[in-house]
C-alpha atoms as a PDB file:
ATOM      1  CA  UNK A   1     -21.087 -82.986 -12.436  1.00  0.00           C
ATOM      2  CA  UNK A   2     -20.935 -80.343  -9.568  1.00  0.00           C
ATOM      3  CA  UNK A   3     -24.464 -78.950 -11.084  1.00  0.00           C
ATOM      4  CA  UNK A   4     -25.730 -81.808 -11.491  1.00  0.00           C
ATOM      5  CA  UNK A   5     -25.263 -82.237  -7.885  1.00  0.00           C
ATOM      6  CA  UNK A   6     -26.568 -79.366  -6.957  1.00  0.00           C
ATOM      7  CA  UNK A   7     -29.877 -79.201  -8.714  1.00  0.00           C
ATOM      8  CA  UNK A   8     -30.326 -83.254  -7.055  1.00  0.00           C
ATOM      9  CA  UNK A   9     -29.664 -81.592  -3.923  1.00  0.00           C
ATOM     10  CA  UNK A  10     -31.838 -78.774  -4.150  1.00  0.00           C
ATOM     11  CA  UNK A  11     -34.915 -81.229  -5.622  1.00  0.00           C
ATOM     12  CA  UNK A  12     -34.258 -83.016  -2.212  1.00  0.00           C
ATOM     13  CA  UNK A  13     -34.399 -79.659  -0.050  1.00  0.00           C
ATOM     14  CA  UNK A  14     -37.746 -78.997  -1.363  1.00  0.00           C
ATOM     15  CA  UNK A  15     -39.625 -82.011  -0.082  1.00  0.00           C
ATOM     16  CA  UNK A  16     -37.257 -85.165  -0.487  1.00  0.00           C
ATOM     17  CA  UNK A  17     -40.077 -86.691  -2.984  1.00  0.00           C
ATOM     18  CA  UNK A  18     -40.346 -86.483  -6.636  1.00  0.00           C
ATOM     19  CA  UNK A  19     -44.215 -86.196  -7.790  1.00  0.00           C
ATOM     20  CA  UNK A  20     -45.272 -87.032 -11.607  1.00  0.00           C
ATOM     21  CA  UNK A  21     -48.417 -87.278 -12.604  1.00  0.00           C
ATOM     22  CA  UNK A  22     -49.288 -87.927 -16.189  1.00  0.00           C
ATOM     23  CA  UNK A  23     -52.958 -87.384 -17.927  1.00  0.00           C
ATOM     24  CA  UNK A  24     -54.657 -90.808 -18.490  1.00  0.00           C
ATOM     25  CA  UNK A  25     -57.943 -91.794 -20.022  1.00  0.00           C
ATOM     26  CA  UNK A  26     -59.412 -95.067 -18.797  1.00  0.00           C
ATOM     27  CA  UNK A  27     -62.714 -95.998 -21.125  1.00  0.00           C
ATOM     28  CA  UNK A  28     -65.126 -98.525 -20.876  1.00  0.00           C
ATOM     29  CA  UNK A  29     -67.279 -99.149 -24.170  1.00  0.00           C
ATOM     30  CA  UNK A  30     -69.246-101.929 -22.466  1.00  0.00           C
ATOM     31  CA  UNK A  31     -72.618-101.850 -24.056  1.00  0.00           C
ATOM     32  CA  UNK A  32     -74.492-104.946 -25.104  1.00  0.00           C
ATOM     33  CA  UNK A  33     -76.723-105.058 -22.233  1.00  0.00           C
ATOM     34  CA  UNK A  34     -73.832-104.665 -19.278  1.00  0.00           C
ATOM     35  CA  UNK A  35     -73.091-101.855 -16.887  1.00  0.00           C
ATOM     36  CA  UNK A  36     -70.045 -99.932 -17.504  1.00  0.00           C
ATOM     37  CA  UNK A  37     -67.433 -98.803 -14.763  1.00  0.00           C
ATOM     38  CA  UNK A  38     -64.117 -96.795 -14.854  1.00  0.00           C
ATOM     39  CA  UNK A  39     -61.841 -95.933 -11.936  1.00  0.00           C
ATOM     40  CA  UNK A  40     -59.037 -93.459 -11.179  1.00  0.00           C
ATOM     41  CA  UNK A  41     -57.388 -94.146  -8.294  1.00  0.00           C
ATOM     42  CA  UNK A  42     -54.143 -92.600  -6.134  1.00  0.00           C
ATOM     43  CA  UNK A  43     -53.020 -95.516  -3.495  1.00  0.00           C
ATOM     44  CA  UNK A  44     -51.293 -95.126  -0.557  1.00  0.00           C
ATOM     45  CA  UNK A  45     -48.410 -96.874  -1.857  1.00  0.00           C
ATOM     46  CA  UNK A  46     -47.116 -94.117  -4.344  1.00  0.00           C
ATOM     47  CA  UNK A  47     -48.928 -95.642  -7.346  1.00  0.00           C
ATOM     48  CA  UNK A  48     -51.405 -94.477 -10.031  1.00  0.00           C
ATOM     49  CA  UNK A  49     -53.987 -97.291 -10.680  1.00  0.00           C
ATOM     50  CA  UNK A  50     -56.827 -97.588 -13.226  1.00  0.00           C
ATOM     51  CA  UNK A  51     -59.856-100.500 -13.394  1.00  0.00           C
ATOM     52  CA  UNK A  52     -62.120-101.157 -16.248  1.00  0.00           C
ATOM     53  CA  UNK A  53     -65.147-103.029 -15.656  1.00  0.00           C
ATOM     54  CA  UNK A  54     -64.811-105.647 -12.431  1.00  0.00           C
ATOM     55  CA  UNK A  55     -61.811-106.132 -13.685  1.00  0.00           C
ATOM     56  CA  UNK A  56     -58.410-105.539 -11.547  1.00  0.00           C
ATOM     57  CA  UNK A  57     -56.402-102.870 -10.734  1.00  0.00           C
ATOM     58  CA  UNK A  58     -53.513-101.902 -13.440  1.00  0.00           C
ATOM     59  CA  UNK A  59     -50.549-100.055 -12.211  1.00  0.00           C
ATOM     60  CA  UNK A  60     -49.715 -97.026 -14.514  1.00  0.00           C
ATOM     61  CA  UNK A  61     -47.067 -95.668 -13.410  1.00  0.00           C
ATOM     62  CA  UNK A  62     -45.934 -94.258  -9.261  1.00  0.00           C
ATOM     63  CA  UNK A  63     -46.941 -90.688  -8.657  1.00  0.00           C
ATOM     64  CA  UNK A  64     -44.273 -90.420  -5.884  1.00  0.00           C
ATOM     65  CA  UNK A  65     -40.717 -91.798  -5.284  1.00  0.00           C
ATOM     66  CA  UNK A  66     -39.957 -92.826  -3.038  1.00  0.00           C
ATOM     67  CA  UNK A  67     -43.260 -94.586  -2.599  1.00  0.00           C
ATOM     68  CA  UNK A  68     -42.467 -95.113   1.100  1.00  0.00           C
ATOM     69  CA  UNK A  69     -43.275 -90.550   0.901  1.00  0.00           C
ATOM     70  CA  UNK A  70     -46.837 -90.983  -0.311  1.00  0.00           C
ATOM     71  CA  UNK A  71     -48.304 -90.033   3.078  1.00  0.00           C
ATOM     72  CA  UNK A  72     -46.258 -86.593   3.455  1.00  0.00           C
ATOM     73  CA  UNK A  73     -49.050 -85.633  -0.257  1.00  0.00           C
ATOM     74  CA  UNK A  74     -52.201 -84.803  -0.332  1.00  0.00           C
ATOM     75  CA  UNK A  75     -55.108 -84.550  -3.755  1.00  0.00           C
ATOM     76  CA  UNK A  76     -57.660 -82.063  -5.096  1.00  0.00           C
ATOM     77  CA  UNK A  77     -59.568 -83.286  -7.932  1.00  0.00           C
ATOM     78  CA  UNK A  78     -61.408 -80.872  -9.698  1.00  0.00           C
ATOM     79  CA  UNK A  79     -64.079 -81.795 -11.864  1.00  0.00           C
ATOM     80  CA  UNK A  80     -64.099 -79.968 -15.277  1.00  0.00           C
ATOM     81  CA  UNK A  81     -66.474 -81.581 -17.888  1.00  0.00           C
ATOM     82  CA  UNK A  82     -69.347 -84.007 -16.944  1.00  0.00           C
ATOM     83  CA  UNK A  83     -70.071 -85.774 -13.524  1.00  0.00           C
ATOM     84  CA  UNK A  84     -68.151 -88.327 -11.133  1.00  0.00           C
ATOM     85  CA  UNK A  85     -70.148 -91.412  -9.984  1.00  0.00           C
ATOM     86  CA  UNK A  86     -68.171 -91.596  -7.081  1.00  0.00           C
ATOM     87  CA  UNK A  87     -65.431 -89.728  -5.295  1.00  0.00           C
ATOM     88  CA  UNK A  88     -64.578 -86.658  -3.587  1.00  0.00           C
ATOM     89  CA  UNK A  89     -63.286 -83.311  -5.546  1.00  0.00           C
ATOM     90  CA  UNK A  90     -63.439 -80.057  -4.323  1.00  0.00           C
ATOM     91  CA  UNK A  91     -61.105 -80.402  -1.013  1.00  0.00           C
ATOM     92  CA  UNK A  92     -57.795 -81.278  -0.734  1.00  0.00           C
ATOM     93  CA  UNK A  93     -57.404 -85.381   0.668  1.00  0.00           C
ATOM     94  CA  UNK A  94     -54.902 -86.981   2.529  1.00  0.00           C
ATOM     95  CA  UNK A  95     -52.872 -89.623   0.419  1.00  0.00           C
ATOM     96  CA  UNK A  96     -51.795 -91.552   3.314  1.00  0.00           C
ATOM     97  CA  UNK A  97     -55.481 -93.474   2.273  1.00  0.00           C
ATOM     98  CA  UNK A  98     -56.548 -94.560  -0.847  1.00  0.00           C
ATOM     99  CA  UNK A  99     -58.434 -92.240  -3.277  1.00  0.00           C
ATOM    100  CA  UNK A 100     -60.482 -93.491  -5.976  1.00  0.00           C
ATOM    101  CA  UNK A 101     -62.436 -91.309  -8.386  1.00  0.00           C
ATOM    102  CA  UNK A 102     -65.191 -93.191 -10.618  1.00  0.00           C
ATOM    103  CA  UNK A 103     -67.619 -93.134 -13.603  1.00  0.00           C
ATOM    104  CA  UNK A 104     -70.219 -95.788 -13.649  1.00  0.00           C
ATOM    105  CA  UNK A 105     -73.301 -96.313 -15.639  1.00  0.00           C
ATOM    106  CA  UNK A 106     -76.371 -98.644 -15.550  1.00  0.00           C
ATOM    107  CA  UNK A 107     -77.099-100.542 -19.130  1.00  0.00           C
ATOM    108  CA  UNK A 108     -78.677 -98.133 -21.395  1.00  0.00           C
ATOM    109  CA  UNK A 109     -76.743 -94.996 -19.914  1.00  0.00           C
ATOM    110  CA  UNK A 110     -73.544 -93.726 -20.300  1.00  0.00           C
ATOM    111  CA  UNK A 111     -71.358 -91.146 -17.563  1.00  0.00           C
ATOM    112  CA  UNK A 112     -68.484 -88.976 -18.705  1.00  0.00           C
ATOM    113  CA  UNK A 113     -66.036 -87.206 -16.296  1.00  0.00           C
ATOM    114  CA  UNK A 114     -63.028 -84.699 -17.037  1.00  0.00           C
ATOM    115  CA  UNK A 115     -61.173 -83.837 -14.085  1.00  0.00           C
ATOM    116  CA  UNK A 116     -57.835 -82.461 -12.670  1.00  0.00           C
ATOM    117  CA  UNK A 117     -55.779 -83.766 -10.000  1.00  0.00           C
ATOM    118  CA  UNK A 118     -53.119 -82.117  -8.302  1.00  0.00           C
ATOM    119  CA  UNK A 119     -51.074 -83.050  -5.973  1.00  0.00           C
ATOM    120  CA  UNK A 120     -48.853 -81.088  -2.973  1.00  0.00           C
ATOM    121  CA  UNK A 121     -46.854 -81.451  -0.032  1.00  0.00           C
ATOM    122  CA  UNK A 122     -49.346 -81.372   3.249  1.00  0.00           C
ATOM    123  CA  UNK A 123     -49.374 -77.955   4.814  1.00  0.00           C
ATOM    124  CA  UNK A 124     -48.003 -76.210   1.950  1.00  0.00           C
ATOM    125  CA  UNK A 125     -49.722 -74.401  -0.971  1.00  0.00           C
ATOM    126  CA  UNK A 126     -47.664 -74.883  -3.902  1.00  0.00           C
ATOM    127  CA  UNK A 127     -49.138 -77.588  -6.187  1.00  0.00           C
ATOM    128  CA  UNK A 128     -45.996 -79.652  -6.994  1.00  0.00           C
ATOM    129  CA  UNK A 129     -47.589 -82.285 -10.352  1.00  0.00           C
ATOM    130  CA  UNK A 130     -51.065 -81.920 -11.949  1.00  0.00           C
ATOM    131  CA  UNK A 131     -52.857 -83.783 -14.043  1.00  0.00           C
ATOM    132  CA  UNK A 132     -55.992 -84.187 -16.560  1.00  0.00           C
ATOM    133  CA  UNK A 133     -57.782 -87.284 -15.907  1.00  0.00           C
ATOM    134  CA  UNK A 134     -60.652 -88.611 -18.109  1.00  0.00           C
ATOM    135  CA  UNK A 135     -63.212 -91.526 -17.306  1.00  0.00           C
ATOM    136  CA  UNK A 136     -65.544 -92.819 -19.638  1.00  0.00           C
ATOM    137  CA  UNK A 137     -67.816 -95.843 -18.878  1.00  0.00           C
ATOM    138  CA  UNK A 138     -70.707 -96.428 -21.799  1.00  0.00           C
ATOM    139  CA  UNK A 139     -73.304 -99.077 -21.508  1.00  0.00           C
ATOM    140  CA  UNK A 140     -76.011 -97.888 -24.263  1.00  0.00           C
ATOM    141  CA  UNK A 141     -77.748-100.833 -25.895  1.00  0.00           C
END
């Protein structure tokens, strides 16, 4: 018990937060004649969301507990494979907003994104939870 203790007490010197992250792939095989759209998106509120379509929002799982600690994080995505329609990588962003990352395509087209997220305590350097997050939206006849 006493190290169990202390390793709970030493995870709460370090930030008072616990971050996981977990890879997901969110995939939209529209075709048929319909746009395609996947999203990727960190909330505010501590949780991991995904979208398929128009659809709404699914809750994966919380990248932060206590959720009420999300604003003390901030993101860099990292794109490593294809394109994003939509988003930001390359700088680090606060995750007291929302951040949404997105691959979108037209009917006929397809887009295909690979990209990293990882996630740290503002003003520090140490990445504390990454992640490897694919989108896929197709919408080829």
């Amino acid at each position: 018990m006493g190290m169990m203790t202390m390793l709970l007490g030493a995870s709460s010197a370090a930030g008072g937060a616990v971050i996981t992250i977990t890879d997901q792939t969110v995939q939209d095989f529209t075709g048929g004649g319909s746009s395609a759209n996947t999203e990727y998106r960190l909330n505010s509120n501590g949780g991991v969301y995904t979208r398929v379509g128009s659809g709404s929002y699914t809750l994966v799982e919380n990248w932060v507990t206590p959720t009420t600690a999300a604003a003390d994080y901030e993101v860099y995505a990292t794109v490593t494979a294809g394109a994003l329609s939509s988003g930001t990588a390359g700088s680090w962003l606060p995750l007291s907003s929302v951040q949404t990352w997105t691959a979108s395509a037209s009917i006929g087209n397809n887009q295909f994104c690979v990209f990293t997220v990882d996630i740290r305590k503002v003003g520090t350097g140490t990445v504390l939870d990454s992640a490897t997050i694919t989108l896929e939206a197709d919408a080829q006849l």
